[in-house]
PDB file of N, CA and C in Angstrom:
ATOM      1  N   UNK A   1      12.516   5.866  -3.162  1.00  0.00           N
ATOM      2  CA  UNK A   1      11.889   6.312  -4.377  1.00  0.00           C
ATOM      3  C   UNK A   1      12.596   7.545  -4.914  1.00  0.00           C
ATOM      4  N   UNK A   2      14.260   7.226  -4.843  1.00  0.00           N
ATOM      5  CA  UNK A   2      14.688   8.560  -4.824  1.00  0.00           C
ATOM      6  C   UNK A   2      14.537   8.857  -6.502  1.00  0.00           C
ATOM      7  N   UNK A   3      14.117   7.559  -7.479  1.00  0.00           N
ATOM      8  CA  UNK A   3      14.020   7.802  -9.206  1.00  0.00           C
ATOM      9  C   UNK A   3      12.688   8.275  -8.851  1.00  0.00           C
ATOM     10  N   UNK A   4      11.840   8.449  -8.850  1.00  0.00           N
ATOM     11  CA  UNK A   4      10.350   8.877  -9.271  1.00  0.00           C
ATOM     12  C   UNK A   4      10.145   9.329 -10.324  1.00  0.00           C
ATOM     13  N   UNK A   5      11.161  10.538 -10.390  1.00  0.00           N
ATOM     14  CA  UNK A   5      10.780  11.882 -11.232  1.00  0.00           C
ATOM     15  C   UNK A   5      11.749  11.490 -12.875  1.00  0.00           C
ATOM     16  N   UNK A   6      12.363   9.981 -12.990  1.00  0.00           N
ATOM     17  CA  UNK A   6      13.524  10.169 -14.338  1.00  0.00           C
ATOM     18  C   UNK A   6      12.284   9.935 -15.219  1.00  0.00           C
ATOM     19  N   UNK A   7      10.976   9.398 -15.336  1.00  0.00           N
ATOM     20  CA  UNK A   7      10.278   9.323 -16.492  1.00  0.00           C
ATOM     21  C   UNK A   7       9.360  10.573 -17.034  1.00  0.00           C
ATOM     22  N   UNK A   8       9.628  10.893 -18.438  1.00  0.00           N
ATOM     23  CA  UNK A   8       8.511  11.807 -18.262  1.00  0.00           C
ATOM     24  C   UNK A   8       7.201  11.412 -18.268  1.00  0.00           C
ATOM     25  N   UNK A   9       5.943  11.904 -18.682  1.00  0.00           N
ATOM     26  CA  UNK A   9       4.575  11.532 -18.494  1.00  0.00           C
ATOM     27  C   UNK A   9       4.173  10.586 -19.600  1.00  0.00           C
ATOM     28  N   UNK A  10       4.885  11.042 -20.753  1.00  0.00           N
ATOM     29  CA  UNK A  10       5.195  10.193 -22.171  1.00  0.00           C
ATOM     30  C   UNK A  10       5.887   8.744 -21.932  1.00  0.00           C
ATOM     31  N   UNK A  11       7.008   8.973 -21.313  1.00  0.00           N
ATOM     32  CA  UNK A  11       7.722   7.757 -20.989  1.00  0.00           C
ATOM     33  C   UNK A  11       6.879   6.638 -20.005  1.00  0.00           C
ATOM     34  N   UNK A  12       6.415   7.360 -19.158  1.00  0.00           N
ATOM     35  CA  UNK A  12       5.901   6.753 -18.350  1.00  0.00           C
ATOM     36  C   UNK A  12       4.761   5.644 -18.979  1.00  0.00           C
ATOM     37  N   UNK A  13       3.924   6.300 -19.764  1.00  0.00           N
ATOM     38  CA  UNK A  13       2.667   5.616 -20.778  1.00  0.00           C
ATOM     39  C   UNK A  13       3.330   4.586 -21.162  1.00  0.00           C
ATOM     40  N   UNK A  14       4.722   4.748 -22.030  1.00  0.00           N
ATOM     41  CA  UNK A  14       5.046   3.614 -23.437  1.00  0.00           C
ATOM     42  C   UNK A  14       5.591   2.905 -22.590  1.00  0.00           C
ATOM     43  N   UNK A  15       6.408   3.120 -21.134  1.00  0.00           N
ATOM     44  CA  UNK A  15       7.150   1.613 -20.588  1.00  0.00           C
ATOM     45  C   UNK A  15       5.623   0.947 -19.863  1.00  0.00           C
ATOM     46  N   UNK A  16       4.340   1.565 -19.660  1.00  0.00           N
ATOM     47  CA  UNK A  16       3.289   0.772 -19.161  1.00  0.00           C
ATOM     48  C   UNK A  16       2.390   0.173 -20.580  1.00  0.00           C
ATOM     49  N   UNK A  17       2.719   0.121 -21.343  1.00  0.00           N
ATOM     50  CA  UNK A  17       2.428  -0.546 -22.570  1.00  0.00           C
ATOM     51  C   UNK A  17       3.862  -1.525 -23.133  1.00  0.00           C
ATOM     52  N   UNK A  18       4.561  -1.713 -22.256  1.00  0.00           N
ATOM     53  CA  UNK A  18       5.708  -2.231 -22.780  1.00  0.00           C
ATOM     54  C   UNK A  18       6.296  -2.256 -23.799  1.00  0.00           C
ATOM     55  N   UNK A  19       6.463  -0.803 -23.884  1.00  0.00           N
ATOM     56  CA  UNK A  19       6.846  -0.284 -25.273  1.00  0.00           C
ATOM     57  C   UNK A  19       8.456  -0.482 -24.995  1.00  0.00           C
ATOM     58  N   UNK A  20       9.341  -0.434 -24.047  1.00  0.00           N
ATOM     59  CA  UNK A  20      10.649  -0.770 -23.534  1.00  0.00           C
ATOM     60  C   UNK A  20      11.044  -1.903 -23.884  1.00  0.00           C
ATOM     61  N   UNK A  21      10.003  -3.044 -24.593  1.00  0.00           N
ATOM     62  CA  UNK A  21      10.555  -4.176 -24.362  1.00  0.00           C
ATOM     63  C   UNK A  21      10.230  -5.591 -23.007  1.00  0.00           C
ATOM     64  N   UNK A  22      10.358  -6.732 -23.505  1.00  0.00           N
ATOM     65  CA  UNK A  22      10.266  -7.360 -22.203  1.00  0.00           C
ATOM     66  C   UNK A  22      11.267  -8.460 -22.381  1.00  0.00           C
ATOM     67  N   UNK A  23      11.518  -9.102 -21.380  1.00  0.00           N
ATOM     68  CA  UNK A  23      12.320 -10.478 -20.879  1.00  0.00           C
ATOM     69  C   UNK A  23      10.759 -11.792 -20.913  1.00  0.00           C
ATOM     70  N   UNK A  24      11.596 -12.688 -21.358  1.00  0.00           N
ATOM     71  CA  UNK A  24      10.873 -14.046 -20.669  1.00  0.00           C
ATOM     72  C   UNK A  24      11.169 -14.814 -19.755  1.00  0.00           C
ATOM     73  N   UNK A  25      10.749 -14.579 -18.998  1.00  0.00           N
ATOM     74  CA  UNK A  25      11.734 -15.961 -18.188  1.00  0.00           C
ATOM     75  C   UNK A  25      10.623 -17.197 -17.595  1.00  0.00           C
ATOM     76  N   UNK A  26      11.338 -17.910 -17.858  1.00  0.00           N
ATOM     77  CA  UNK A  26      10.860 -19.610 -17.742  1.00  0.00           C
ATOM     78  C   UNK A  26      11.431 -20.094 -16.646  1.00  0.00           C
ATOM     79  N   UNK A  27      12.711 -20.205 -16.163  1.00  0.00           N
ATOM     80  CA  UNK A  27      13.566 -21.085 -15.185  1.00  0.00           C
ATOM     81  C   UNK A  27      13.134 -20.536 -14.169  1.00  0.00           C
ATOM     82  N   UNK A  28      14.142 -21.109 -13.313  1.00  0.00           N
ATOM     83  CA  UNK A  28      13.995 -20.893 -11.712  1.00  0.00           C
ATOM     84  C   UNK A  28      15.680 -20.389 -11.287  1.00  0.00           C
ATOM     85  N   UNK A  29      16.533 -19.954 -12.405  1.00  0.00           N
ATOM     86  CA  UNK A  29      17.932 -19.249 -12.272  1.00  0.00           C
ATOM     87  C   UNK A  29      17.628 -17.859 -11.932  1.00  0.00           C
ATOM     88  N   UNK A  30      18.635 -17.546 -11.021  1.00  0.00           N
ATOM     89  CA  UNK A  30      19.142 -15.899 -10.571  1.00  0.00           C
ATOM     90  C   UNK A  30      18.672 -15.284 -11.992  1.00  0.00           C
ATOM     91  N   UNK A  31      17.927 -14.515 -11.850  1.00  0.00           N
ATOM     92  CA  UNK A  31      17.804 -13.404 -13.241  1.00  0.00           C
ATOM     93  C   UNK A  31      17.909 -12.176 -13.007  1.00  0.00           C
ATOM     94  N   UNK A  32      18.852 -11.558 -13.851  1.00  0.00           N
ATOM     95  CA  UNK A  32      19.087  -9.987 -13.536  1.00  0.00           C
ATOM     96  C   UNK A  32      19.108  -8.996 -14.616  1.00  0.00           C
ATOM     97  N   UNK A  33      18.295  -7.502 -13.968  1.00  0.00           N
ATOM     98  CA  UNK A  33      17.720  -6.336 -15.685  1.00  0.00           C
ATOM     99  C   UNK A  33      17.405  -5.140 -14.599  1.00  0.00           C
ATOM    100  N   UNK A  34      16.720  -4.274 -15.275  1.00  0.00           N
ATOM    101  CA  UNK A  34      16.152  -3.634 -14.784  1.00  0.00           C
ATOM    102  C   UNK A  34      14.488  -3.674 -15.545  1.00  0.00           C
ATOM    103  N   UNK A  35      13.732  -3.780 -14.461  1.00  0.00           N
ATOM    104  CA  UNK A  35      11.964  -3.967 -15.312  1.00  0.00           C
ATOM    105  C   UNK A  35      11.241  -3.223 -14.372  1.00  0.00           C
ATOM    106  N   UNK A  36      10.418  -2.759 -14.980  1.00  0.00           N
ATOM    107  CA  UNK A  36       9.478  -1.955 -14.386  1.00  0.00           C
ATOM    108  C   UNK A  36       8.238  -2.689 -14.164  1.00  0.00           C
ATOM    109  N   UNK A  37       7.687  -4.008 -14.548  1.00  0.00           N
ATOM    110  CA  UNK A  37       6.546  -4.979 -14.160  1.00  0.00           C
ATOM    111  C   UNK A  37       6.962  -6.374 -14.587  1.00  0.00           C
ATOM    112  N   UNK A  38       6.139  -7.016 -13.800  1.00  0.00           N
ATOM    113  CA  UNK A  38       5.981  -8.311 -14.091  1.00  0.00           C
ATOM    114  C   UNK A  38       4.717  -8.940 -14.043  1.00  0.00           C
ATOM    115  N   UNK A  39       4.811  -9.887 -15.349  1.00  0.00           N
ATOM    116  CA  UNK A  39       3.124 -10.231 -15.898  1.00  0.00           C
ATOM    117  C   UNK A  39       2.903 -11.939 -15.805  1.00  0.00           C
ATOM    118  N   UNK A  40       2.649 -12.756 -15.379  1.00  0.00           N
ATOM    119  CA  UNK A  40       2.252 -14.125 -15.129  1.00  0.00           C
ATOM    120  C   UNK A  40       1.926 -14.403 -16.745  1.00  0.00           C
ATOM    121  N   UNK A  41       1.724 -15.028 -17.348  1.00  0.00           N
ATOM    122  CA  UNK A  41       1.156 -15.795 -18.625  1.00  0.00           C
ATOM    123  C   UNK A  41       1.119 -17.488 -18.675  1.00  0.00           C
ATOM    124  N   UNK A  42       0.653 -17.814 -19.298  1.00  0.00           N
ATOM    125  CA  UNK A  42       0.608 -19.245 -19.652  1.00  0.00           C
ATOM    126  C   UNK A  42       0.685 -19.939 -18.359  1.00  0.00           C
ATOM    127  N   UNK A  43      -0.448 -19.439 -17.624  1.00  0.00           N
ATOM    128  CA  UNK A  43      -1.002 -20.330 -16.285  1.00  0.00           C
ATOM    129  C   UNK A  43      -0.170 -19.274 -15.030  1.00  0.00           C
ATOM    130  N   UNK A  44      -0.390 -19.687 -13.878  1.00  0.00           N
ATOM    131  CA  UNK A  44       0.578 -18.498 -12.587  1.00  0.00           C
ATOM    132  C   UNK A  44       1.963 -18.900 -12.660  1.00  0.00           C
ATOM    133  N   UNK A  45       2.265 -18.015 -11.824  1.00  0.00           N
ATOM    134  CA  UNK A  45       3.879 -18.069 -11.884  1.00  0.00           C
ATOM    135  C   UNK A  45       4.353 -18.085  -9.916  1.00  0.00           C
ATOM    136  N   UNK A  46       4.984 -18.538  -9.657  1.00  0.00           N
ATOM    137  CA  UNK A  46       5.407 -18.424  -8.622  1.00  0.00           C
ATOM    138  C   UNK A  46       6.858 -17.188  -7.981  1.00  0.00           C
ATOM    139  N   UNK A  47       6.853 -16.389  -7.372  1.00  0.00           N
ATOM    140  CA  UNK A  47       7.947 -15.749  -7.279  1.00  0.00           C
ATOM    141  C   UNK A  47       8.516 -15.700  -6.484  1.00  0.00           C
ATOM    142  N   UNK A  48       9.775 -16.458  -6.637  1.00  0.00           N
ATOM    143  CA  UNK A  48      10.642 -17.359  -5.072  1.00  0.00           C
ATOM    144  C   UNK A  48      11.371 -15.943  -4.545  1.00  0.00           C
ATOM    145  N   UNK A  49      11.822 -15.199  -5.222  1.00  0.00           N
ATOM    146  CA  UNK A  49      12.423 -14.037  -4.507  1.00  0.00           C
ATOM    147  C   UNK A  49      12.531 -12.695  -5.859  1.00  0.00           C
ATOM    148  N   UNK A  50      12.765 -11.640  -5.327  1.00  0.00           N
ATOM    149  CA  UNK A  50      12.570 -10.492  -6.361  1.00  0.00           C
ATOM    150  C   UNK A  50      13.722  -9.251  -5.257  1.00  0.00           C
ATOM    151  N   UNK A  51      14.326  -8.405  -6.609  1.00  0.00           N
ATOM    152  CA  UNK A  51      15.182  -7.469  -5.480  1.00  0.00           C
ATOM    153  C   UNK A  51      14.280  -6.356  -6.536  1.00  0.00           C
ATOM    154  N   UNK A  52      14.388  -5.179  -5.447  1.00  0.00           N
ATOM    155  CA  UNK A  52      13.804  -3.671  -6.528  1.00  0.00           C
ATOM    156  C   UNK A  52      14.606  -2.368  -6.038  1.00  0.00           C
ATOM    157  N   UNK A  53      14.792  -2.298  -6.681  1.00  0.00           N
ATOM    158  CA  UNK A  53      15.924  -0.771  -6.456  1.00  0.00           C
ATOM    159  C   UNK A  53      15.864  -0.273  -5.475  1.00  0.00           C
ATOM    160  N   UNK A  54      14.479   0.101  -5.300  1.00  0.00           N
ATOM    161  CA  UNK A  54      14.093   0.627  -4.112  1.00  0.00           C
ATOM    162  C   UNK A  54      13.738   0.318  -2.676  1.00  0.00           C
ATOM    163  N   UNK A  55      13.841  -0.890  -2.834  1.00  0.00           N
ATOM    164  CA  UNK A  55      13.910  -1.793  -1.326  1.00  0.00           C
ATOM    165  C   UNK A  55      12.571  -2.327  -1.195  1.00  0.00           C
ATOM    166  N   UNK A  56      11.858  -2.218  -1.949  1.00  0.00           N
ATOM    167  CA  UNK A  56      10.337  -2.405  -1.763  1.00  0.00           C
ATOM    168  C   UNK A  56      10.262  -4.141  -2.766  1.00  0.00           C
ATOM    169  N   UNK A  57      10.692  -4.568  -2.279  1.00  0.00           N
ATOM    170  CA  UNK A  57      10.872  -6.240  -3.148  1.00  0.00           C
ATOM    171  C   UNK A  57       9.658  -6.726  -2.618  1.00  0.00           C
ATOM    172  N   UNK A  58       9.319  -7.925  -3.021  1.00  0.00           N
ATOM    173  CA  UNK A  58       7.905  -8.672  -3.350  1.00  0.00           C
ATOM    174  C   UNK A  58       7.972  -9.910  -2.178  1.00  0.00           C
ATOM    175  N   UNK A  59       6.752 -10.011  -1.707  1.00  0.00           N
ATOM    176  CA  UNK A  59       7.098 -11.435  -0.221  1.00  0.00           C
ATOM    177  C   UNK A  59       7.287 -12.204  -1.073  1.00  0.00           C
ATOM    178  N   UNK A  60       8.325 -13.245  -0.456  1.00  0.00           N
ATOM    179  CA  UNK A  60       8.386 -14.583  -0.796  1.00  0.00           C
ATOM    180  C   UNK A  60       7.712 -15.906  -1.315  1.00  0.00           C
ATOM    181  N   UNK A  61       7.854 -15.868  -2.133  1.00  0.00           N
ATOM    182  CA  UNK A  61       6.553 -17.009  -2.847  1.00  0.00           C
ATOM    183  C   UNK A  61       5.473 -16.821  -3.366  1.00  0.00           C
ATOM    184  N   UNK A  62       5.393 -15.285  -3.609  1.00  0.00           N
ATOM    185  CA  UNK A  62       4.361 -14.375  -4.034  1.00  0.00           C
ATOM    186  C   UNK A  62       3.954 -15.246  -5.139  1.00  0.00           C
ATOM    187  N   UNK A  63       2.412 -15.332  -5.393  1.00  0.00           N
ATOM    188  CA  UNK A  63       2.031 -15.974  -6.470  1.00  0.00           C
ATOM    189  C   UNK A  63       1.248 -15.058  -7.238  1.00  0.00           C
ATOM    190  N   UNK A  64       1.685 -14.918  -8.631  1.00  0.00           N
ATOM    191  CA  UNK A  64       0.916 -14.031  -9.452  1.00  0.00           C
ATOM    192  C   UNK A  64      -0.093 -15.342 -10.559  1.00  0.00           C
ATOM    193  N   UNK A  65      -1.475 -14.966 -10.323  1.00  0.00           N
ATOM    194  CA  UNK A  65      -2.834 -15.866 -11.213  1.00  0.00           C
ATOM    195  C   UNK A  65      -1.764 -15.175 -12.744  1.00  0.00           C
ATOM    196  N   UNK A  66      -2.265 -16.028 -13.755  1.00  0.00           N
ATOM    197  CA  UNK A  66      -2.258 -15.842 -14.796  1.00  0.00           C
ATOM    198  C   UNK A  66      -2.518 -14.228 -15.706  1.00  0.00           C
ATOM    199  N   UNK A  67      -2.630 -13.510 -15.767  1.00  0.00           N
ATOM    200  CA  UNK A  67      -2.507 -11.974 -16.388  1.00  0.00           C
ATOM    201  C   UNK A  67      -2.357 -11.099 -15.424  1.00  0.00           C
ATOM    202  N   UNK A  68      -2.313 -11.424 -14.207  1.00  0.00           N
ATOM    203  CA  UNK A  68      -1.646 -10.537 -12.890  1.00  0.00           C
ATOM    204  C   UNK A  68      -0.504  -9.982 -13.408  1.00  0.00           C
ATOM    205  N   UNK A  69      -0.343  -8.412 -12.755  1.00  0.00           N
ATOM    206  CA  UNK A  69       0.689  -7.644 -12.869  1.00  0.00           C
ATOM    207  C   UNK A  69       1.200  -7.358 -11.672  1.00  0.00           C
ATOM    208  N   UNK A  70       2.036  -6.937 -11.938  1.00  0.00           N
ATOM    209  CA  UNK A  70       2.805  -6.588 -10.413  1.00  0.00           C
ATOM    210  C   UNK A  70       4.126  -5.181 -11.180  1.00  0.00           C
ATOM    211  N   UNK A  71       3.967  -4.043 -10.175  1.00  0.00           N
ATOM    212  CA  UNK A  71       4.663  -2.852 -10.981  1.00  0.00           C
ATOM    213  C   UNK A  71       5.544  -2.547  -9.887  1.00  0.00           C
ATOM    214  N   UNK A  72       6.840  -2.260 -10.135  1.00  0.00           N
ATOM    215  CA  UNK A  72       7.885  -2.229  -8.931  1.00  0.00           C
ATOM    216  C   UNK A  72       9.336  -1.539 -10.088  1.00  0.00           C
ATOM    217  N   UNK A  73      10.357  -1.405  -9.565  1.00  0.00           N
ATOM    218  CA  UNK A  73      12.070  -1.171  -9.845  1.00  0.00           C
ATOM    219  C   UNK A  73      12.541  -2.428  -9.283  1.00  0.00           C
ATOM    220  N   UNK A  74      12.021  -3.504 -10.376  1.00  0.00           N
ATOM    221  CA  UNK A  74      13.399  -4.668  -9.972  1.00  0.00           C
ATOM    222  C   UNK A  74      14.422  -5.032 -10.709  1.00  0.00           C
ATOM    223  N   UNK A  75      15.202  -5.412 -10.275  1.00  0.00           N
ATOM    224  CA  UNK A  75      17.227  -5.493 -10.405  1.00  0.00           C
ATOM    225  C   UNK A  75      16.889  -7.275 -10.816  1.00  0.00           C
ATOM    226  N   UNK A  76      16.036  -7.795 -10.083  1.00  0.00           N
ATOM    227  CA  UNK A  76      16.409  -9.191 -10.200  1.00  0.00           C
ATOM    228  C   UNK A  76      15.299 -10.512  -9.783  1.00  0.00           C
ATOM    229  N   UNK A  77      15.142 -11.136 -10.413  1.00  0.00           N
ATOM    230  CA  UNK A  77      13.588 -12.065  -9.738  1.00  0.00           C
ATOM    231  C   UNK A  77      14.523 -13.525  -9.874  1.00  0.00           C
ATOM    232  N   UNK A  78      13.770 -14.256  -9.102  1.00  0.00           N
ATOM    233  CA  UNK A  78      14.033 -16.047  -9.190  1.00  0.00           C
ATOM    234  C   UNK A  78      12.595 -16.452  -9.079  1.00  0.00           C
ATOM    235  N   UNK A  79      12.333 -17.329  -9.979  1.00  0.00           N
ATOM    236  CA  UNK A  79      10.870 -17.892 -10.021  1.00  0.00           C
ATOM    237  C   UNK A  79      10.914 -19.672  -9.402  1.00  0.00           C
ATOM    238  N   UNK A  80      10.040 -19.889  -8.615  1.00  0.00           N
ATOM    239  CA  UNK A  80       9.518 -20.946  -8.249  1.00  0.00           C
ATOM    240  C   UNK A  80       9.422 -21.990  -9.376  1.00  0.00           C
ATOM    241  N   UNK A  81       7.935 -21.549 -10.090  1.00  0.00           N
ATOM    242  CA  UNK A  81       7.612 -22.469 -11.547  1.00  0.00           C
ATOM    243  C   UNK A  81       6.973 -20.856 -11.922  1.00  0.00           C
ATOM    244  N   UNK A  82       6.461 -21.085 -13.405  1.00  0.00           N
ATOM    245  CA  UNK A  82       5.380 -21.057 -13.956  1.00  0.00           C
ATOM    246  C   UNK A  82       6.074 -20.083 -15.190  1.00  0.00           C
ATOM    247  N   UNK A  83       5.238 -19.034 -15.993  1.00  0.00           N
ATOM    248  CA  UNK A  83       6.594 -17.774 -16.707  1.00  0.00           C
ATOM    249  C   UNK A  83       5.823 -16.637 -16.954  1.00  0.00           C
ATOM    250  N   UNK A  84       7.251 -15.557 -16.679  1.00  0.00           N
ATOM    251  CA  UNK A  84       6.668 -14.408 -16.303  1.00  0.00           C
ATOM    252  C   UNK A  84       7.406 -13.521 -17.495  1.00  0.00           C
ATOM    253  N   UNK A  85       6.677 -12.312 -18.278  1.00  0.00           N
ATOM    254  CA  UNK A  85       7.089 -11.367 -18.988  1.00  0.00           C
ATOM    255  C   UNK A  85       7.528 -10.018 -17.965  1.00  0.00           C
ATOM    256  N   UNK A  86       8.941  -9.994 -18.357  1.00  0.00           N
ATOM    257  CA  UNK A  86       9.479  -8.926 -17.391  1.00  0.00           C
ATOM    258  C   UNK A  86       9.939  -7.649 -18.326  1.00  0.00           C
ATOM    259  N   UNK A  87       8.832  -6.517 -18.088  1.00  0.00           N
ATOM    260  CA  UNK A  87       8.757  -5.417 -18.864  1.00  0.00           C
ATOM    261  C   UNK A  87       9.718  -4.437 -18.515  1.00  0.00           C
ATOM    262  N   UNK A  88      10.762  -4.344 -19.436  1.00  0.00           N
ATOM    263  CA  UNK A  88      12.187  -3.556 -19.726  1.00  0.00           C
ATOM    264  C   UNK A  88      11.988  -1.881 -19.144  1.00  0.00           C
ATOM    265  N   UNK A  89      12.693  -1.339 -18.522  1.00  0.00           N
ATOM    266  CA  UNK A  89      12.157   0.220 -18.188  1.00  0.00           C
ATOM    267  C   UNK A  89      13.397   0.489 -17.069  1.00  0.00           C
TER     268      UNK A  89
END
């Protein structure tokens, strides 16, 4: 957690409103960004693997229900099925 401290208290608010922006992703291809969450929509999503900056990556096959969030530093996700909004930060 050696980033903790790059957001300020401001920043911090607008990338948790996804004010940064987001990704969609649909497939089940290598995907690579930097995002600060990931949001399930349009039914669950499955998450076959996830990397996070910080070493703190997500178990395998993690299933996020439908408006589930999940808040982490990830570099990179591969999805099982389903689609996930990956919030830019």
């Amino acid at each position: 957690m050696s980033d903790i401290g790059r957001y300020s208290v401001k920043q911090s608010g607008n990338l948790g409103l996804g004010q940064g922006g987001f990704n969609s992703i649909t497939d089940t291809a290598l995907n690579t960004g930097n995002w600060v969450a990931f949001k399930a929509v349009h039914g669950d999503a499955i998450i076959a693997s996830s990397t996070s900056a910080t070493g703190d990556n997500l178990p395998a096959s993690m299933t996020l229900s439908e408006g589930d969030v999940v808040y982490g530093d990830f570099t990179a996700v591969t999805l099982s099925s389903g689609k996930i909004l990956a919030y830019i930060g």
